[in-house]
C-alpha atoms as a PDB file:
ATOM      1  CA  UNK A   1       0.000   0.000   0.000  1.00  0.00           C
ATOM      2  CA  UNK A   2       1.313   3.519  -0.549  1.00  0.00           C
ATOM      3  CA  UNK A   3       2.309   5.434   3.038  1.00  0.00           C
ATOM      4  CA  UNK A   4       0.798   8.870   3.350  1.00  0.00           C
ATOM      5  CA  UNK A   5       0.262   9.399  -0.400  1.00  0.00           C
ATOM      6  CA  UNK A   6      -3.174   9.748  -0.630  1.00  0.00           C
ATOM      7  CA  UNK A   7      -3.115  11.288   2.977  1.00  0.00           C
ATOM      8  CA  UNK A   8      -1.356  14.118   1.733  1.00  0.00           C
ATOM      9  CA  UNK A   9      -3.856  15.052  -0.993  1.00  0.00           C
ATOM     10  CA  UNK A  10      -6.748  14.661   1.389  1.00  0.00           C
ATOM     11  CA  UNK A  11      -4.799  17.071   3.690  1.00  0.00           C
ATOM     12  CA  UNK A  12      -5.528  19.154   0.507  1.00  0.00           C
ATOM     13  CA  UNK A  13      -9.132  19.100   0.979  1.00  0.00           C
ATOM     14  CA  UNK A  14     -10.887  21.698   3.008  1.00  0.00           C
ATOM     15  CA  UNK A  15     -14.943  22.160   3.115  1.00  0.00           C
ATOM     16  CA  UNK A  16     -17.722  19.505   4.407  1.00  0.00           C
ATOM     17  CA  UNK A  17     -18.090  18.696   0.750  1.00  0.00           C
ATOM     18  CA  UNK A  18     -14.794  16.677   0.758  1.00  0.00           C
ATOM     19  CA  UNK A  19     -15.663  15.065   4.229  1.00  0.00           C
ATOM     20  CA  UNK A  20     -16.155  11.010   4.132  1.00  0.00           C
ATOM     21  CA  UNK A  21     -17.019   8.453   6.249  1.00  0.00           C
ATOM     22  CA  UNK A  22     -14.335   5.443   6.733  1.00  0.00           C
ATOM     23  CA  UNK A  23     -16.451   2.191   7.750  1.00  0.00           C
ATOM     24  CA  UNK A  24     -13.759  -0.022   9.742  1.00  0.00           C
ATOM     25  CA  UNK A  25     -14.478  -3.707  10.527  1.00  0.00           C
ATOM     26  CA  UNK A  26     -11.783  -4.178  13.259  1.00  0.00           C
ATOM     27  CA  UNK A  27     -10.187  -6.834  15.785  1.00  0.00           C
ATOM     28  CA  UNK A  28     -11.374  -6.425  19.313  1.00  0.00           C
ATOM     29  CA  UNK A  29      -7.757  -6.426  20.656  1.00  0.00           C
ATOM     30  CA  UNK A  30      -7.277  -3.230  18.455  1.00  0.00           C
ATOM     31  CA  UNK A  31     -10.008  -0.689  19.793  1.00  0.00           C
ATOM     32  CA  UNK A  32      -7.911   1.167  21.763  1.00  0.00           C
ATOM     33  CA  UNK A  33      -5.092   1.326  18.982  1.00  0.00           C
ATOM     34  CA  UNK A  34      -7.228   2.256  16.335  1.00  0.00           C
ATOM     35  CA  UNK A  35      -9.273   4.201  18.241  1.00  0.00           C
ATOM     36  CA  UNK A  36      -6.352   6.679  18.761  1.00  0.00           C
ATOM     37  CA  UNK A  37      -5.755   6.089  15.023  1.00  0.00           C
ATOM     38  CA  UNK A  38      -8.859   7.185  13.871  1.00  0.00           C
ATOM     39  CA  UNK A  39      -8.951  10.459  15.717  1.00  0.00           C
ATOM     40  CA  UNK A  40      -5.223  11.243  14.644  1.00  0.00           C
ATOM     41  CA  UNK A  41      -6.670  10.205  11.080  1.00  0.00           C
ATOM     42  CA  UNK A  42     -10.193  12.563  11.745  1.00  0.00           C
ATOM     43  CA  UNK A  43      -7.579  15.712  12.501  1.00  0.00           C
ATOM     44  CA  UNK A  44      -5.430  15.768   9.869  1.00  0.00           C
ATOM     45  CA  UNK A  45      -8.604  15.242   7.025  1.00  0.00           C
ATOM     46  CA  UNK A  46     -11.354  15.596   8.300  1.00  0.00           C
ATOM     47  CA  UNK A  47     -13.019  12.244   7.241  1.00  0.00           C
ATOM     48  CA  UNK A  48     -14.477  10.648  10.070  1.00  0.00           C
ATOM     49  CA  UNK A  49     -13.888   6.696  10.731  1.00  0.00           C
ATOM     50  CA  UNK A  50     -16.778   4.847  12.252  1.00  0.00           C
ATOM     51  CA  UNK A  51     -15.498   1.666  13.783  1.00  0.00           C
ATOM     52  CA  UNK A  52     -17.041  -2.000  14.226  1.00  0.00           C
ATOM     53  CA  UNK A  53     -14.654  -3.945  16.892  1.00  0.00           C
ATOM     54  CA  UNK A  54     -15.355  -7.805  17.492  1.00  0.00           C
ATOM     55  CA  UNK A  55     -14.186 -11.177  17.218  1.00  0.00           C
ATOM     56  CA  UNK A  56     -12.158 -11.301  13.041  1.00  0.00           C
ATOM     57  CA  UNK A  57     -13.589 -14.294  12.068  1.00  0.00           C
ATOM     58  CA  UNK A  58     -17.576 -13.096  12.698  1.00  0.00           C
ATOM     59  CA  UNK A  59     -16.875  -9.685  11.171  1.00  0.00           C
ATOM     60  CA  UNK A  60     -15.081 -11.308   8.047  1.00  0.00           C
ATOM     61  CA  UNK A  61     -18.410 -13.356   7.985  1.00  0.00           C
ATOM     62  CA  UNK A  62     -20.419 -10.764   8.281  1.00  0.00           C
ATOM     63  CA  UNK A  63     -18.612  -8.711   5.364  1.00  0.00           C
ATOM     64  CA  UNK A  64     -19.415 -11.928   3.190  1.00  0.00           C
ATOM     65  CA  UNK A  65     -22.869 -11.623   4.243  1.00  0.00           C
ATOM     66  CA  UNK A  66     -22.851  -8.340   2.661  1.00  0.00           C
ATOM     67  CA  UNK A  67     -22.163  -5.551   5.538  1.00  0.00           C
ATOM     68  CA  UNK A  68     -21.053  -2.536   4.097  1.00  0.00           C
ATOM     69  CA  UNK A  69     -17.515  -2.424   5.356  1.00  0.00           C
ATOM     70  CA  UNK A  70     -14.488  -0.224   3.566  1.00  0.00           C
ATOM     71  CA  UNK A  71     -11.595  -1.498   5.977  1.00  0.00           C
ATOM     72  CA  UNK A  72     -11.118  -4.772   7.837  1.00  0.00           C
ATOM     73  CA  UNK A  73      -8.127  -5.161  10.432  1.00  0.00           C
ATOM     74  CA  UNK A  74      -8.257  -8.621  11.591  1.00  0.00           C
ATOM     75  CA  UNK A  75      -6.020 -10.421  14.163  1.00  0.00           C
ATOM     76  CA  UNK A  76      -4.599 -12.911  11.819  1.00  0.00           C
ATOM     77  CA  UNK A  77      -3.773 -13.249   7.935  1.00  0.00           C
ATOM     78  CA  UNK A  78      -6.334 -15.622   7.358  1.00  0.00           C
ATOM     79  CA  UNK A  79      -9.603 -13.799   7.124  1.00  0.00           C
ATOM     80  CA  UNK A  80      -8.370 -10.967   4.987  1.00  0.00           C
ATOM     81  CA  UNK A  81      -6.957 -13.260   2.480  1.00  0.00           C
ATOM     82  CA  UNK A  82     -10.086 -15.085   2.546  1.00  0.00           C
ATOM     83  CA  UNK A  83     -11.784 -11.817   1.437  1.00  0.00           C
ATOM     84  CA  UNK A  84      -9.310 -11.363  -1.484  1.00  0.00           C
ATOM     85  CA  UNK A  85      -9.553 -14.585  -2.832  1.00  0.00           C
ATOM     86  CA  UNK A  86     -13.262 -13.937  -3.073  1.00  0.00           C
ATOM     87  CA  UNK A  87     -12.593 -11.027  -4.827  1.00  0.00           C
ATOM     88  CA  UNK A  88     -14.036  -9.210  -2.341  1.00  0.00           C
ATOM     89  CA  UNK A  89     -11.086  -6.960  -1.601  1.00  0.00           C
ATOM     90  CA  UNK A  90      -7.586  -5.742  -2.701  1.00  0.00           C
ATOM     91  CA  UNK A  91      -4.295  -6.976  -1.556  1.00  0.00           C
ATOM     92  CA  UNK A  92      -3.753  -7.987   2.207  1.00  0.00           C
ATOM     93  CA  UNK A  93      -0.946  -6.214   3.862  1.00  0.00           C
ATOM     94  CA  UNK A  94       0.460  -7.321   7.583  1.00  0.00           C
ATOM     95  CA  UNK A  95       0.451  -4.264   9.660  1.00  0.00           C
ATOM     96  CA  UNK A  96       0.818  -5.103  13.104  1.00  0.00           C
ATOM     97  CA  UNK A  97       2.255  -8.380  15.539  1.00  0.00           C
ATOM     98  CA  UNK A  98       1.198  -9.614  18.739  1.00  0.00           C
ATOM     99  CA  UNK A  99       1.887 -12.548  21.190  1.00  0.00           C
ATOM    100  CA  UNK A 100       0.110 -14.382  23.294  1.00  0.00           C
ATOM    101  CA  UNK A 101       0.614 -14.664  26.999  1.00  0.00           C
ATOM    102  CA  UNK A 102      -0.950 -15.848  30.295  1.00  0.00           C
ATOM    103  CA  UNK A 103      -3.371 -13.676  32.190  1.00  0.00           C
ATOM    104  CA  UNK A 104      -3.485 -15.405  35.557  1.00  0.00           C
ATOM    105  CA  UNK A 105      -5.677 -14.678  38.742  1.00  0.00           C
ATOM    106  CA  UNK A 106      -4.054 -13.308  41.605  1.00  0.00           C
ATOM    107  CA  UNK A 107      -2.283 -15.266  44.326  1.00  0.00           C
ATOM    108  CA  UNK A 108      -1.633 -18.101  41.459  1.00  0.00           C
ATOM    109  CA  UNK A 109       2.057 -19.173  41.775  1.00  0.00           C
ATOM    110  CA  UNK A 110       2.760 -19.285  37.852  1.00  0.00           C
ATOM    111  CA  UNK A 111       5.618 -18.373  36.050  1.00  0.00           C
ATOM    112  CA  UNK A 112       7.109 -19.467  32.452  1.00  0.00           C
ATOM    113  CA  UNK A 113       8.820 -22.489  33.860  1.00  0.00           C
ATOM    114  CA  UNK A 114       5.873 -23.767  35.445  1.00  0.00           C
ATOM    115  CA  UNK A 115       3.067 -22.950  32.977  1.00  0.00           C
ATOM    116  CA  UNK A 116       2.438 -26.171  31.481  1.00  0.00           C
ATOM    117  CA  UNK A 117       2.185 -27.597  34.756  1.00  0.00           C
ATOM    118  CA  UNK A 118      -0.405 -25.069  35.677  1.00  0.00           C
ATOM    119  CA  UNK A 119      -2.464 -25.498  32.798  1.00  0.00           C
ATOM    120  CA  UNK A 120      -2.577 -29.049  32.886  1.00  0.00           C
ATOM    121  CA  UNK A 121      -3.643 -29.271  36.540  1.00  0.00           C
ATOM    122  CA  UNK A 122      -6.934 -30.215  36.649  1.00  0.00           C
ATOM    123  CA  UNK A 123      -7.634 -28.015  39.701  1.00  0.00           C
ATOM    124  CA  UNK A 124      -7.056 -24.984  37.589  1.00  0.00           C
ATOM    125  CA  UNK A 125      -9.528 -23.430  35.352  1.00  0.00           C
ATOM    126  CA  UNK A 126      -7.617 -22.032  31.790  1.00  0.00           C
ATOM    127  CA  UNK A 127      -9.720 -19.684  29.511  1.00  0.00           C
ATOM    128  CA  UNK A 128      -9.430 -18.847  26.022  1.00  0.00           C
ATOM    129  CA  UNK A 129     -11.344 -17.246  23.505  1.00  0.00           C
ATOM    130  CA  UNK A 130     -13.404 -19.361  20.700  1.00  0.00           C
ATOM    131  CA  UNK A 131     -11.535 -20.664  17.749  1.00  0.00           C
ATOM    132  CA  UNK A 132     -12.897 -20.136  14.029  1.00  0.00           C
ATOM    133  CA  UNK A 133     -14.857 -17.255  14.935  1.00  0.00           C
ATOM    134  CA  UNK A 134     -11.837 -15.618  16.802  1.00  0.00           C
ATOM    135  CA  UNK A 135      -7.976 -15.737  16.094  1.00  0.00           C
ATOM    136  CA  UNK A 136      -7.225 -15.498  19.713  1.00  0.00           C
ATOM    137  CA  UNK A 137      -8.728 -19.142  19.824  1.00  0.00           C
ATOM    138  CA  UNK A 138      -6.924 -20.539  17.108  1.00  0.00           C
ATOM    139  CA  UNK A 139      -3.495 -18.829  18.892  1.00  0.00           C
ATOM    140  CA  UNK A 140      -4.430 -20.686  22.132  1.00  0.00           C
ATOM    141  CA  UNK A 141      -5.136 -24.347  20.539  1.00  0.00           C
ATOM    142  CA  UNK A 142      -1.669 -23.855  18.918  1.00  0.00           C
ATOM    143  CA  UNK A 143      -0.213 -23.404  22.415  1.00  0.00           C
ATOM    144  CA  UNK A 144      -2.111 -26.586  22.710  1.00  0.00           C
ATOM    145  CA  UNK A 145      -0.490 -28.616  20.201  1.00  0.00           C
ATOM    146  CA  UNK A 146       3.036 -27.395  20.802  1.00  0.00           C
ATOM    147  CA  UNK A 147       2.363 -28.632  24.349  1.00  0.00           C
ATOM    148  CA  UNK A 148       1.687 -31.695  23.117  1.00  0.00           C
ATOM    149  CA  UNK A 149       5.450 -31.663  21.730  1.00  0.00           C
ATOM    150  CA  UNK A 150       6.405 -31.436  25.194  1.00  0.00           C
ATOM    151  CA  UNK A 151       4.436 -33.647  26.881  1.00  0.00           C
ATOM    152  CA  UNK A 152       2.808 -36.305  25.071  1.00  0.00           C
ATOM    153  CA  UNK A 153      -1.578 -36.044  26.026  1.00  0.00           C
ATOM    154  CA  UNK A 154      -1.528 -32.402  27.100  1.00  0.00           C
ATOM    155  CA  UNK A 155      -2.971 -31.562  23.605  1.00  0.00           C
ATOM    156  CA  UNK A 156      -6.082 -33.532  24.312  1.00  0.00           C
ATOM    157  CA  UNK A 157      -5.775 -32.757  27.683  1.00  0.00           C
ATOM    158  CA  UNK A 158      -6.005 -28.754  27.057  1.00  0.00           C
ATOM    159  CA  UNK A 159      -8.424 -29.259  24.730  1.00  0.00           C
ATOM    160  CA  UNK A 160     -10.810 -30.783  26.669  1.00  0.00           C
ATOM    161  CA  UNK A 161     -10.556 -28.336  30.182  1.00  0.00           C
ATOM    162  CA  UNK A 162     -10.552 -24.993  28.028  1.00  0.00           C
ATOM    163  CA  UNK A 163     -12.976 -22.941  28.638  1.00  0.00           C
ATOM    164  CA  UNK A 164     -14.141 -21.089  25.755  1.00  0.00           C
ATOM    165  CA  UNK A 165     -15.389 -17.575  27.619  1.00  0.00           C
ATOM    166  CA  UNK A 166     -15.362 -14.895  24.118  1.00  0.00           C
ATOM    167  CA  UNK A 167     -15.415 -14.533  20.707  1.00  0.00           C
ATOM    168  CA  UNK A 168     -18.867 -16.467  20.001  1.00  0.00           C
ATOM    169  CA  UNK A 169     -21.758 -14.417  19.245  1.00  0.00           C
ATOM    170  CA  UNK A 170     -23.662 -16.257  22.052  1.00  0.00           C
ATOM    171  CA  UNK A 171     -20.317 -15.066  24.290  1.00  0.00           C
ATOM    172  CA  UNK A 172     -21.655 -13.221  27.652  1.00  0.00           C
ATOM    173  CA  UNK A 173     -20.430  -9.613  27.250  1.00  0.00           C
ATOM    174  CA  UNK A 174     -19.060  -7.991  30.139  1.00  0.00           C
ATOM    175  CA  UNK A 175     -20.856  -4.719  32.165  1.00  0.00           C
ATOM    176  CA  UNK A 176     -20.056  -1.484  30.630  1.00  0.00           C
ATOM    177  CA  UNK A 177     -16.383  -0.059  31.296  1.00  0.00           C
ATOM    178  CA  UNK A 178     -15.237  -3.462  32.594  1.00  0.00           C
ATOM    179  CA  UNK A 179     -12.129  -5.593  29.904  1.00  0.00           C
ATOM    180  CA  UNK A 180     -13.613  -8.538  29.226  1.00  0.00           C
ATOM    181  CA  UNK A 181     -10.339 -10.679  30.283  1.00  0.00           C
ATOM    182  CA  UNK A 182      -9.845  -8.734  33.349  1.00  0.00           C
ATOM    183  CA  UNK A 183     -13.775  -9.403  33.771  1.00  0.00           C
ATOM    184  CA  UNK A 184     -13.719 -13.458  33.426  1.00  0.00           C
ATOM    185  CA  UNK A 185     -10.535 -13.558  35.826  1.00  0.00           C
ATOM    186  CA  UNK A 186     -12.033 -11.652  38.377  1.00  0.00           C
ATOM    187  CA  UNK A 187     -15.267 -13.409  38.579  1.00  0.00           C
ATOM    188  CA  UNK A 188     -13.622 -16.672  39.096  1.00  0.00           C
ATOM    189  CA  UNK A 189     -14.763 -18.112  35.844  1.00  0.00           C
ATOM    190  CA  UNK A 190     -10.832 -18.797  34.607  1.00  0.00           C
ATOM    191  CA  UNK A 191      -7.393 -18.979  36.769  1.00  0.00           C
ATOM    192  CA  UNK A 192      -5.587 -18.432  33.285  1.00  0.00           C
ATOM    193  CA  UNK A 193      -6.450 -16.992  30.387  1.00  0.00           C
ATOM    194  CA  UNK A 194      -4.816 -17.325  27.004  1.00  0.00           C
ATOM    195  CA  UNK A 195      -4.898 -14.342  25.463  1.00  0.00           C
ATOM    196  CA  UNK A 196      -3.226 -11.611  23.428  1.00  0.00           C
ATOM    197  CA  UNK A 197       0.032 -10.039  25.330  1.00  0.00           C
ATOM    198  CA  UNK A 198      -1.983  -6.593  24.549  1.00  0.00           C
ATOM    199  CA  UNK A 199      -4.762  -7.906  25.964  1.00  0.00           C
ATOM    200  CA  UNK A 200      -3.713  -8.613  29.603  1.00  0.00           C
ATOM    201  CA  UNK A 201      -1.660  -5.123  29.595  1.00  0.00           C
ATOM    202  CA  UNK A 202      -4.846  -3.851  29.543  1.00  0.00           C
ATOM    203  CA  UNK A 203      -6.707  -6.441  31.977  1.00  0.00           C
ATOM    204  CA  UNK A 204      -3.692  -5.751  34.244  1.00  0.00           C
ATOM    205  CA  UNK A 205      -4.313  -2.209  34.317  1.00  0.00           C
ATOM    206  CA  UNK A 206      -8.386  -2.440  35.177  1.00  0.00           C
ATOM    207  CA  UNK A 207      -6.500  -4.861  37.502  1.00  0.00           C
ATOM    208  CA  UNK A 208      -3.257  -4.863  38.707  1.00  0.00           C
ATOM    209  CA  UNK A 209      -3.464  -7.494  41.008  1.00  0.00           C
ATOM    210  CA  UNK A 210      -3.760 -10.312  37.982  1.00  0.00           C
ATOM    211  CA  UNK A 211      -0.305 -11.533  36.503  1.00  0.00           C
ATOM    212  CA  UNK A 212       1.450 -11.342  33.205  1.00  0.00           C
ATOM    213  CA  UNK A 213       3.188 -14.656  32.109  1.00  0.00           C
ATOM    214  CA  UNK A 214       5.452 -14.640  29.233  1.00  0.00           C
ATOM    215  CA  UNK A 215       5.027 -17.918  27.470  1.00  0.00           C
ATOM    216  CA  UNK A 216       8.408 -19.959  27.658  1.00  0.00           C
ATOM    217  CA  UNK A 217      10.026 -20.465  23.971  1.00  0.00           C
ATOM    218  CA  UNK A 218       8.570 -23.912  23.318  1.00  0.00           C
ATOM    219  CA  UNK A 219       5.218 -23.054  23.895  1.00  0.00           C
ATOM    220  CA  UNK A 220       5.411 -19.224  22.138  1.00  0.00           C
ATOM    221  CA  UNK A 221       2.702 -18.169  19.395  1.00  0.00           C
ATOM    222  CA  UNK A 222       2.711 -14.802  17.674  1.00  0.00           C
ATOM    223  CA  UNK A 223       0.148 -13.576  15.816  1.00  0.00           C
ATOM    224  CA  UNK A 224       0.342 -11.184  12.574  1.00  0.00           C
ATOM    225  CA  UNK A 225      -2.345  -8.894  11.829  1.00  0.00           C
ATOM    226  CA  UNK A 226      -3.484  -8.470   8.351  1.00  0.00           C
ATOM    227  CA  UNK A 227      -5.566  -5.502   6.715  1.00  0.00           C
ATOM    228  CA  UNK A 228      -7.294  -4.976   3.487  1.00  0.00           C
ATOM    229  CA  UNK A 229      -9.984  -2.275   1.802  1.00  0.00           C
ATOM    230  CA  UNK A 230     -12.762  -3.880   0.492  1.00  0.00           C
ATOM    231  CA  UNK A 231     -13.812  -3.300  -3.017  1.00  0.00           C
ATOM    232  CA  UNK A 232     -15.444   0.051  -4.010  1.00  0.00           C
ATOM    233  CA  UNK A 233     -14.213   1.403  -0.760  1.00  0.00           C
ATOM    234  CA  UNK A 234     -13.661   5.314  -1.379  1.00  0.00           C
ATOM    235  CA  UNK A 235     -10.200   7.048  -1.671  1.00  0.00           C
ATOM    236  CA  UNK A 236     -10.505   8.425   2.182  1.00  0.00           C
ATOM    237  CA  UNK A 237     -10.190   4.335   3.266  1.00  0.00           C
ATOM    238  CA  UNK A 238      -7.139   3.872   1.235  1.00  0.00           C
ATOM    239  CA  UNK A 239      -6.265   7.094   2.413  1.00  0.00           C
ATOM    240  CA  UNK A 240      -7.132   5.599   6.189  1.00  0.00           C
ATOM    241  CA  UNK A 241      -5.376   2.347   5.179  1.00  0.00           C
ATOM    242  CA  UNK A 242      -2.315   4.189   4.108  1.00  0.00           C
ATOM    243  CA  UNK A 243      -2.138   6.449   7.827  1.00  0.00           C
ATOM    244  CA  UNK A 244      -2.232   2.787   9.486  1.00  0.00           C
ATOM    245  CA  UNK A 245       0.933   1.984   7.763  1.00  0.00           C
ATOM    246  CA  UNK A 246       2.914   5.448   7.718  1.00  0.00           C
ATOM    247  CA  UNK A 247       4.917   6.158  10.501  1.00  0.00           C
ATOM    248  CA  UNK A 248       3.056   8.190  12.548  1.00  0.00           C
ATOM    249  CA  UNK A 249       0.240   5.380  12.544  1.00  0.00           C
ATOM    250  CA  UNK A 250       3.310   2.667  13.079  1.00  0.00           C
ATOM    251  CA  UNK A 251       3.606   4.549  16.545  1.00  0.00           C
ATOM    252  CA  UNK A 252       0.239   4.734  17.924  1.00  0.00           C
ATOM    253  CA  UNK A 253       0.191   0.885  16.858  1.00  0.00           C
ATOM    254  CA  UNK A 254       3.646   0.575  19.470  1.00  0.00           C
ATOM    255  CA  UNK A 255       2.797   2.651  22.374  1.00  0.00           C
ATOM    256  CA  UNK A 256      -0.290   0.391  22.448  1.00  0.00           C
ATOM    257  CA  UNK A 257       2.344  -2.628  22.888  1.00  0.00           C
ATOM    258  CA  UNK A 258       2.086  -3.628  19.496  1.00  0.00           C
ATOM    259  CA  UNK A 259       5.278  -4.569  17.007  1.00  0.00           C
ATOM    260  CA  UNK A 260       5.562  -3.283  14.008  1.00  0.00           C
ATOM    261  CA  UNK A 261       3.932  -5.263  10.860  1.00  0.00           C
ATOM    262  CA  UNK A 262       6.548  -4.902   8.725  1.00  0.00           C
END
């Protein structure tokens, strides 16, 4: 994609006749990230960007079903390409990278030596998020399998405690103001939680009593996040595309703990 070409000439427009409205289908795990984007983005045009956040794999299914979308960020590479291959969309660039790590309830001794342990004892309750309809899901059964490297059973093991607590549509949605991961830990419903490395930042900080555990090497999963404008999308989403991808969108993308996509 080109970086802050077409931003520049929209910089060029002045006058509520050159205002637009940027549809964005977007990854839960980015609100806050693109959030922040979109006002930057809203400043220096003047276009406004009304965002959609929720679980990638429902949003790329609703796109298919027809919503009227212009950009979709997704938490893995998958459902964007999905989109092109229909036809549906141009090409998919990777813009951002995560990890995944361990949210864990407080007073749980865990660290990255001991994590497999903890997740395989029975007495301990390990949440993730709903594969297919969610990357974060798919991220966590890959933990699952490479565990099974390890430790020959844990992969059916895992797969049968999780706990499956987001991403579905029929997933109970947390009171207003409240992180949904900060939410299911609290209430007792998980002791870990496999989630997004962003993610439990910001669980921590609603918080700060629950833990951060860095996934030891073996069991690591990173997770690339691909974007694409949908066909017939107008030149202030390429333009919004493009600001994602410059520098100055790079940045808001890092403070929020995010690595660079490219």
């Amino acid at each position: 994609m080109r970086t802050g070409l077409v931003l520049l000439a929209m910089l060029a427009m002045t006058g509520p006749a050159a205002a637009e409205t940027v549809r964005l289908y977007s990854a839960g795990s980015l609100k806050e990230a693109l959030d922040g984007m979109g006002r930057a983005y809203e400043a220096a045009t003047g276009n406004k960007v009304e965002a959609k956040y929720g679980p990638s794999g429902l949003l790329k299914n609703e796109i298919d079903s027809g919503a009227k979308a212009d950009v979709f960020t997704s938490a893995n590479m998958e459902h964007p390409q999905a989109l092109q291959a229909e036809k549906k969309s141009g090409p998919v660039v990777r813009f951002a990278r995560n990890k995944l790590c361990a949210l864990v309830r407080p007073g749980l001794a865990v660290d990255s030596a001991n994590l497999l342990d903890r997740l395989l004892d029975p007495g301990v309750k390990v949440g993730t998020s709903t594969p297919k309809a969610d990357p974060s899901g798919d991220y966590a059964y890959e933990v699952f399998r490479k565990a099974e490297a390890i430790r020959p059973g844990a992969q059916s093991i895992l797969e049968k405690k999780a706990l499956q607590l987001t991403g579905a549509a029929t997933s109970p949605a947390p009171p207003a103001g409240r992180h949904v991961y900060s939410w299911h830990i609290a209430e007792g419903r998980a002791d870990i939680f496999l989630t997004y490395c962003t993610n439990a930042l910001a669980a921590q900080k609603e918080n700060p009593g629950q833990q951060i555990v860095a996934l030891p090497e073996k069991l690591s999963v990173s997770a690339d996040y691909g974007m694409t404008v949908l066909n017939g999308a107008s030149p202030a989403a390429q333009g919004f595309a493009d600001f994602i991808m410059s520098p100055q969108g790079q940045k808001i993308l890092t403070s929020h703990g995010f690595a660079p996509g490219q």
